[in-house]
Every structure is written in C-alpha cells, then in structure tokens.
N, C-alpha and C. Protein backbone atom coordinates (compact mmCIF):
# COMPACT_ATOMS: atom_id res chain seq x y z
N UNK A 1 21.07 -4.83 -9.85
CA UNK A 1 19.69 -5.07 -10.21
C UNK A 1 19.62 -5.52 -11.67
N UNK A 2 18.78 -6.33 -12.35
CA UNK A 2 18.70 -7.05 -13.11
C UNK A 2 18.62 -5.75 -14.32
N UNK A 3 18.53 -6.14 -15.59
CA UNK A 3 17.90 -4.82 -16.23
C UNK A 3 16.95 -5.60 -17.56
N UNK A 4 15.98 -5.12 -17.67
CA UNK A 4 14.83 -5.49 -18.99
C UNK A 4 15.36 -4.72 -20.50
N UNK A 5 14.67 -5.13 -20.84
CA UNK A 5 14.85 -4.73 -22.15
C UNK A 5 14.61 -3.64 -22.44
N UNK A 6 14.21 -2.97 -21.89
CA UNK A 6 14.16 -1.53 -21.75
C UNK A 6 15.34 -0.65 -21.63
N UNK A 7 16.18 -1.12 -20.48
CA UNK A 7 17.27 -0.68 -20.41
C UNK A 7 17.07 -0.31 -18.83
N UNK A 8 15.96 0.13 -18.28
CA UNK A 8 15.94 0.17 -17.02
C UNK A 8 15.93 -1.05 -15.95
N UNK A 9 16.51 -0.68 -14.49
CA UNK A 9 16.58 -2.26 -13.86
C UNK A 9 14.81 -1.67 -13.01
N UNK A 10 14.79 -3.10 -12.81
CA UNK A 10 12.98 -3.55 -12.28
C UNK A 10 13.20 -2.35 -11.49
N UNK A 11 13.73 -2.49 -10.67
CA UNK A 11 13.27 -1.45 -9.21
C UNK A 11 13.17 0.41 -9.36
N UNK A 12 13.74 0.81 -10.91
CA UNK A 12 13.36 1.30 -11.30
C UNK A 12 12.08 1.96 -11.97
N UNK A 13 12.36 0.17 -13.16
CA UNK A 13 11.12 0.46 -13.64
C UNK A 13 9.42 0.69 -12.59
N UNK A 14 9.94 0.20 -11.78
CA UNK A 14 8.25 0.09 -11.13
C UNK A 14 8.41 1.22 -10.40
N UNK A 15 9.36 1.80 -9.84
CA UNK A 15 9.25 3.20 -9.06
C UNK A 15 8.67 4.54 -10.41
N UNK A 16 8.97 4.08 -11.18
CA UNK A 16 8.56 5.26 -12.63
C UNK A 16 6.89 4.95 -12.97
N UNK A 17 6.74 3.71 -12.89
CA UNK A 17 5.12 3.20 -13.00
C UNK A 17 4.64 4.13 -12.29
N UNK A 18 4.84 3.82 -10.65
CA UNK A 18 4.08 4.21 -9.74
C UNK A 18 3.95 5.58 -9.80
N UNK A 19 5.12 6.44 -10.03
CA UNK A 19 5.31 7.25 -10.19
C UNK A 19 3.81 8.12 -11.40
N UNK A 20 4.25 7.81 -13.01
CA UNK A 20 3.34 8.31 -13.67
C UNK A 20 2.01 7.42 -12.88
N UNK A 21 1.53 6.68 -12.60
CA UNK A 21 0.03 6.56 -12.00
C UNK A 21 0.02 6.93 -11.35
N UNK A 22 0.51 7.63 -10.34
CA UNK A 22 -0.15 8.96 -9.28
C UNK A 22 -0.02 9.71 -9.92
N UNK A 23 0.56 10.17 -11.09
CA UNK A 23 0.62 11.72 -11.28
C UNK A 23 -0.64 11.35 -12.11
N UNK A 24 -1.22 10.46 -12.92
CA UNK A 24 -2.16 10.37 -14.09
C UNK A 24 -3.35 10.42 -12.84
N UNK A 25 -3.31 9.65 -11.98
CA UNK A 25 -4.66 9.57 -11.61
C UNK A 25 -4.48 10.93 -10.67
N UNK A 26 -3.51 11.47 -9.97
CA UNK A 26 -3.87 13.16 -9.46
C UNK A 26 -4.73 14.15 -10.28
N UNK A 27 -4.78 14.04 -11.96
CA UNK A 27 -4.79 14.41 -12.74
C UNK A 27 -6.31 14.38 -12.92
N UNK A 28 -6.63 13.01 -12.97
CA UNK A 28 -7.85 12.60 -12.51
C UNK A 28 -9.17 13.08 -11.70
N UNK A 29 -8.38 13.16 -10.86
CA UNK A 29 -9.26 13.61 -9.56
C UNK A 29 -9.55 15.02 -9.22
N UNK A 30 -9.10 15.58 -10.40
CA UNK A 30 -9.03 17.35 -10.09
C UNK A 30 -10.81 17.05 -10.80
N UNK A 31 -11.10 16.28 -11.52
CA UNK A 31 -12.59 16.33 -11.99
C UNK A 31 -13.14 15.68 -11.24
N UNK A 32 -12.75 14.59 -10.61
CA UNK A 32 -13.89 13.93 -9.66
C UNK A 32 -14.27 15.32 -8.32
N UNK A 33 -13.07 15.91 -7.90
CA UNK A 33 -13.42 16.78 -6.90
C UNK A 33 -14.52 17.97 -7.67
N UNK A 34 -14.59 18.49 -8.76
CA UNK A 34 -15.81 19.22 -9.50
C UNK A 34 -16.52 18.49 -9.26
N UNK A 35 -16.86 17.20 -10.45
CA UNK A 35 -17.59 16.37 -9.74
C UNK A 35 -18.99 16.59 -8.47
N UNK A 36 -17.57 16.20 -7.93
CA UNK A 36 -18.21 16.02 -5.89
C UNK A 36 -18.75 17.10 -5.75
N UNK A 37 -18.53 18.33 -5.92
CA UNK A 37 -18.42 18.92 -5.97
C UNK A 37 -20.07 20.24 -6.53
N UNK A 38 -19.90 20.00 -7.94
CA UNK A 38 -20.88 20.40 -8.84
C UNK A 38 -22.35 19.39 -8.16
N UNK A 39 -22.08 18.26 -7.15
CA UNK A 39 -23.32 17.21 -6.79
C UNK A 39 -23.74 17.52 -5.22
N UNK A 40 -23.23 18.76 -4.92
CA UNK A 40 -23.14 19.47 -3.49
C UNK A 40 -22.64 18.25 -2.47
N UNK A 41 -21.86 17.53 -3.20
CA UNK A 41 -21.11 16.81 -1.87
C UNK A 41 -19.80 17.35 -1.85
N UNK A 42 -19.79 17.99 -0.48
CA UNK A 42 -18.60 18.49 -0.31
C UNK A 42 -17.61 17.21 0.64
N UNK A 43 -18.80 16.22 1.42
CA UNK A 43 -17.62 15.45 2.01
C UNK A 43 -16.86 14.50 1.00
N UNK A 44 -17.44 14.03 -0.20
CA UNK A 44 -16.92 13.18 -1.27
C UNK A 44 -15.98 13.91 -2.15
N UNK A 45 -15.81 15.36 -1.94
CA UNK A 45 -14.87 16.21 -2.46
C UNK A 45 -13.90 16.35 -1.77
N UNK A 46 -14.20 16.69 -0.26
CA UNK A 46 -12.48 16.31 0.34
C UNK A 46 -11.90 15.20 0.75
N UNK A 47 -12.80 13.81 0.27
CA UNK A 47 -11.93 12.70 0.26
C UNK A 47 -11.33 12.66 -0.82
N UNK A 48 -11.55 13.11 -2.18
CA UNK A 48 -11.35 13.02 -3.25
C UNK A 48 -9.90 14.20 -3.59
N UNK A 49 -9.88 15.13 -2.22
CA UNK A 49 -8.51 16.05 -2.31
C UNK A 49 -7.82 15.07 -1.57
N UNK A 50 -8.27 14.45 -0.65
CA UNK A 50 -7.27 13.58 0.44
C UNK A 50 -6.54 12.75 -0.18
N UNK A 51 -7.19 11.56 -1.18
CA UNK A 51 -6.67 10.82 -2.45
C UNK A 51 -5.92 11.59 -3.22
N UNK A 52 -6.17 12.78 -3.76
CA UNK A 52 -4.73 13.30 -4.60
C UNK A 52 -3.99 14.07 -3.84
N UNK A 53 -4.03 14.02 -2.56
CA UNK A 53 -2.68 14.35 -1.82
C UNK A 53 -1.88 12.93 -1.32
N UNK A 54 -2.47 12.15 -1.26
CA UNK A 54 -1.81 10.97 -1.29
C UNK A 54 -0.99 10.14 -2.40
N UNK A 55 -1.80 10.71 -3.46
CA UNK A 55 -1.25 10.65 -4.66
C UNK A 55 0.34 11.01 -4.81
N UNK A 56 0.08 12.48 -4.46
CA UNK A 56 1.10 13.47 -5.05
C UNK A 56 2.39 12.59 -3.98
N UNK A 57 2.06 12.78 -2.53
CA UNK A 57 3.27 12.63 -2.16
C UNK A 57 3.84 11.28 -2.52
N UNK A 58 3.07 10.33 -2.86
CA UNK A 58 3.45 8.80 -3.49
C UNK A 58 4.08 9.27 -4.48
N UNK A 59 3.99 10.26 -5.61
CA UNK A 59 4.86 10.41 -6.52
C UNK A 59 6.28 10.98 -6.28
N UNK A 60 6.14 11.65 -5.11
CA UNK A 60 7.52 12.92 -4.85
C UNK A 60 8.16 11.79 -4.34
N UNK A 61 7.68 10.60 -3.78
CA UNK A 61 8.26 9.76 -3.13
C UNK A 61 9.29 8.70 -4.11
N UNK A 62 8.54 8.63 -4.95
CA UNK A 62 9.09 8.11 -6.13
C UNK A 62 10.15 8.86 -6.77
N UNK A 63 10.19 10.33 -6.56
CA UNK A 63 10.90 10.99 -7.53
C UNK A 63 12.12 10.91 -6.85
N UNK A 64 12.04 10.84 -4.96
CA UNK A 64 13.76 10.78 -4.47
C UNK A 64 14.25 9.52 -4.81
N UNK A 65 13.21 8.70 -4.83
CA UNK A 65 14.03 7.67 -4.39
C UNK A 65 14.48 7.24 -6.19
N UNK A 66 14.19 7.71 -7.10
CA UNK A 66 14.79 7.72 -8.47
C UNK A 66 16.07 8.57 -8.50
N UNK A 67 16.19 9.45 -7.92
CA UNK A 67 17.21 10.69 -7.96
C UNK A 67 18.21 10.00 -6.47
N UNK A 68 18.01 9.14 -6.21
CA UNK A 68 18.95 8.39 -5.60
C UNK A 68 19.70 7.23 -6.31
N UNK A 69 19.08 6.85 -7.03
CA UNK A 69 19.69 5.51 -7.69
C UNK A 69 19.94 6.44 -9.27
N UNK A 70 19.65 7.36 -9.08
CA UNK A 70 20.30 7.81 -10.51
C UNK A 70 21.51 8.02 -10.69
N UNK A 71 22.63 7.86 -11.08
CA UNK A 71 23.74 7.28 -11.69
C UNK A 71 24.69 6.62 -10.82
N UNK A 72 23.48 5.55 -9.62
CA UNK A 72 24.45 4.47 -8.98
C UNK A 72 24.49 3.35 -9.65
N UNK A 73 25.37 2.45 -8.98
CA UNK A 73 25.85 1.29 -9.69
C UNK A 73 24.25 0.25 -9.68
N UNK A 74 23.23 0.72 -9.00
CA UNK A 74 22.14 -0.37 -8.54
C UNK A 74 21.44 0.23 -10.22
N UNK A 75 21.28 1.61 -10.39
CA UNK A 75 20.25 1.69 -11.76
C UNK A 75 20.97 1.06 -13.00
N UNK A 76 20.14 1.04 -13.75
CA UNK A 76 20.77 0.42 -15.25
C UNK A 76 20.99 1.49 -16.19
N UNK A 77 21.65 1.26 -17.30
CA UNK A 77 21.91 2.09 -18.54
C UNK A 77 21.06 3.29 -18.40
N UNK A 78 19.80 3.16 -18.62
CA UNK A 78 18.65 3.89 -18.84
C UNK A 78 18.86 5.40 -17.54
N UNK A 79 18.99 4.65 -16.64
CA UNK A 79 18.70 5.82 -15.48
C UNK A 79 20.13 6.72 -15.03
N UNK A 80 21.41 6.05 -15.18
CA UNK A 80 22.73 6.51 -15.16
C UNK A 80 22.58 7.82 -15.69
C-alpha cells in the first residue's frame, strides 16, 4: 500500500478517519438523545441510540481491521 506523508498507508489512513468520526459523532449523540429526549420525543431518541450503535460498531469495526494490518507488510511505518 502506498504510504503519505504521514507515514501511514491510505487504507489505513481512512480506516482511522472513520474510525475517530464514529467515535466523535457517538459522542455527539449522547446529547442529541437528551435532546430527544428533554422534547418528550422518545421515538427521535431511539433513533438517535440506533445511530450511535451504528456508530460504535463502525468503529470496533475499524479497530480489527487496524489490529490486523498492524505490523503486516500491507501497513506503513506508522502502523508497524
């Protein structure tokens, strides 16, 4: 895999993106569900848990598949 200037290769780097933006926007949504919440909508509150469970596992998803390429020949400097 190619590697940026970073030191990480792409397929990295974008699995780590994705990664911190589900965890930032999980993070997120713990107030939109108050929110929903505090506005007596409870159905806009458990879509709003449904979205950060989708979140989360998009991130765990990210985290194997980083802890797989971590110190193979496909990651770069950075992730070895």
């Amino acid at each position: 895999m190619a590697t940026g200037e970073t030191g990480f290769d792409d397929v990295s780097f974008d699995l780590i993106s994705v990664q911190y933006h589900s965890l930032k926007a999980g993070h997120d949504y713990g107030q939109y569900v108050r929110d929903a919440e505090n506005a007596g909508r409870q159905d806009i509150a458990e879509f709003f848990r449904k979205v950060m469970s989708e979140d989360s596992a998009r991130a765990k998803q990210c985290h194997e598949f980083l802890r797989e390429l971590s110190g193979s020949s496909e990651s770069g400097p950075a992730v070895s």
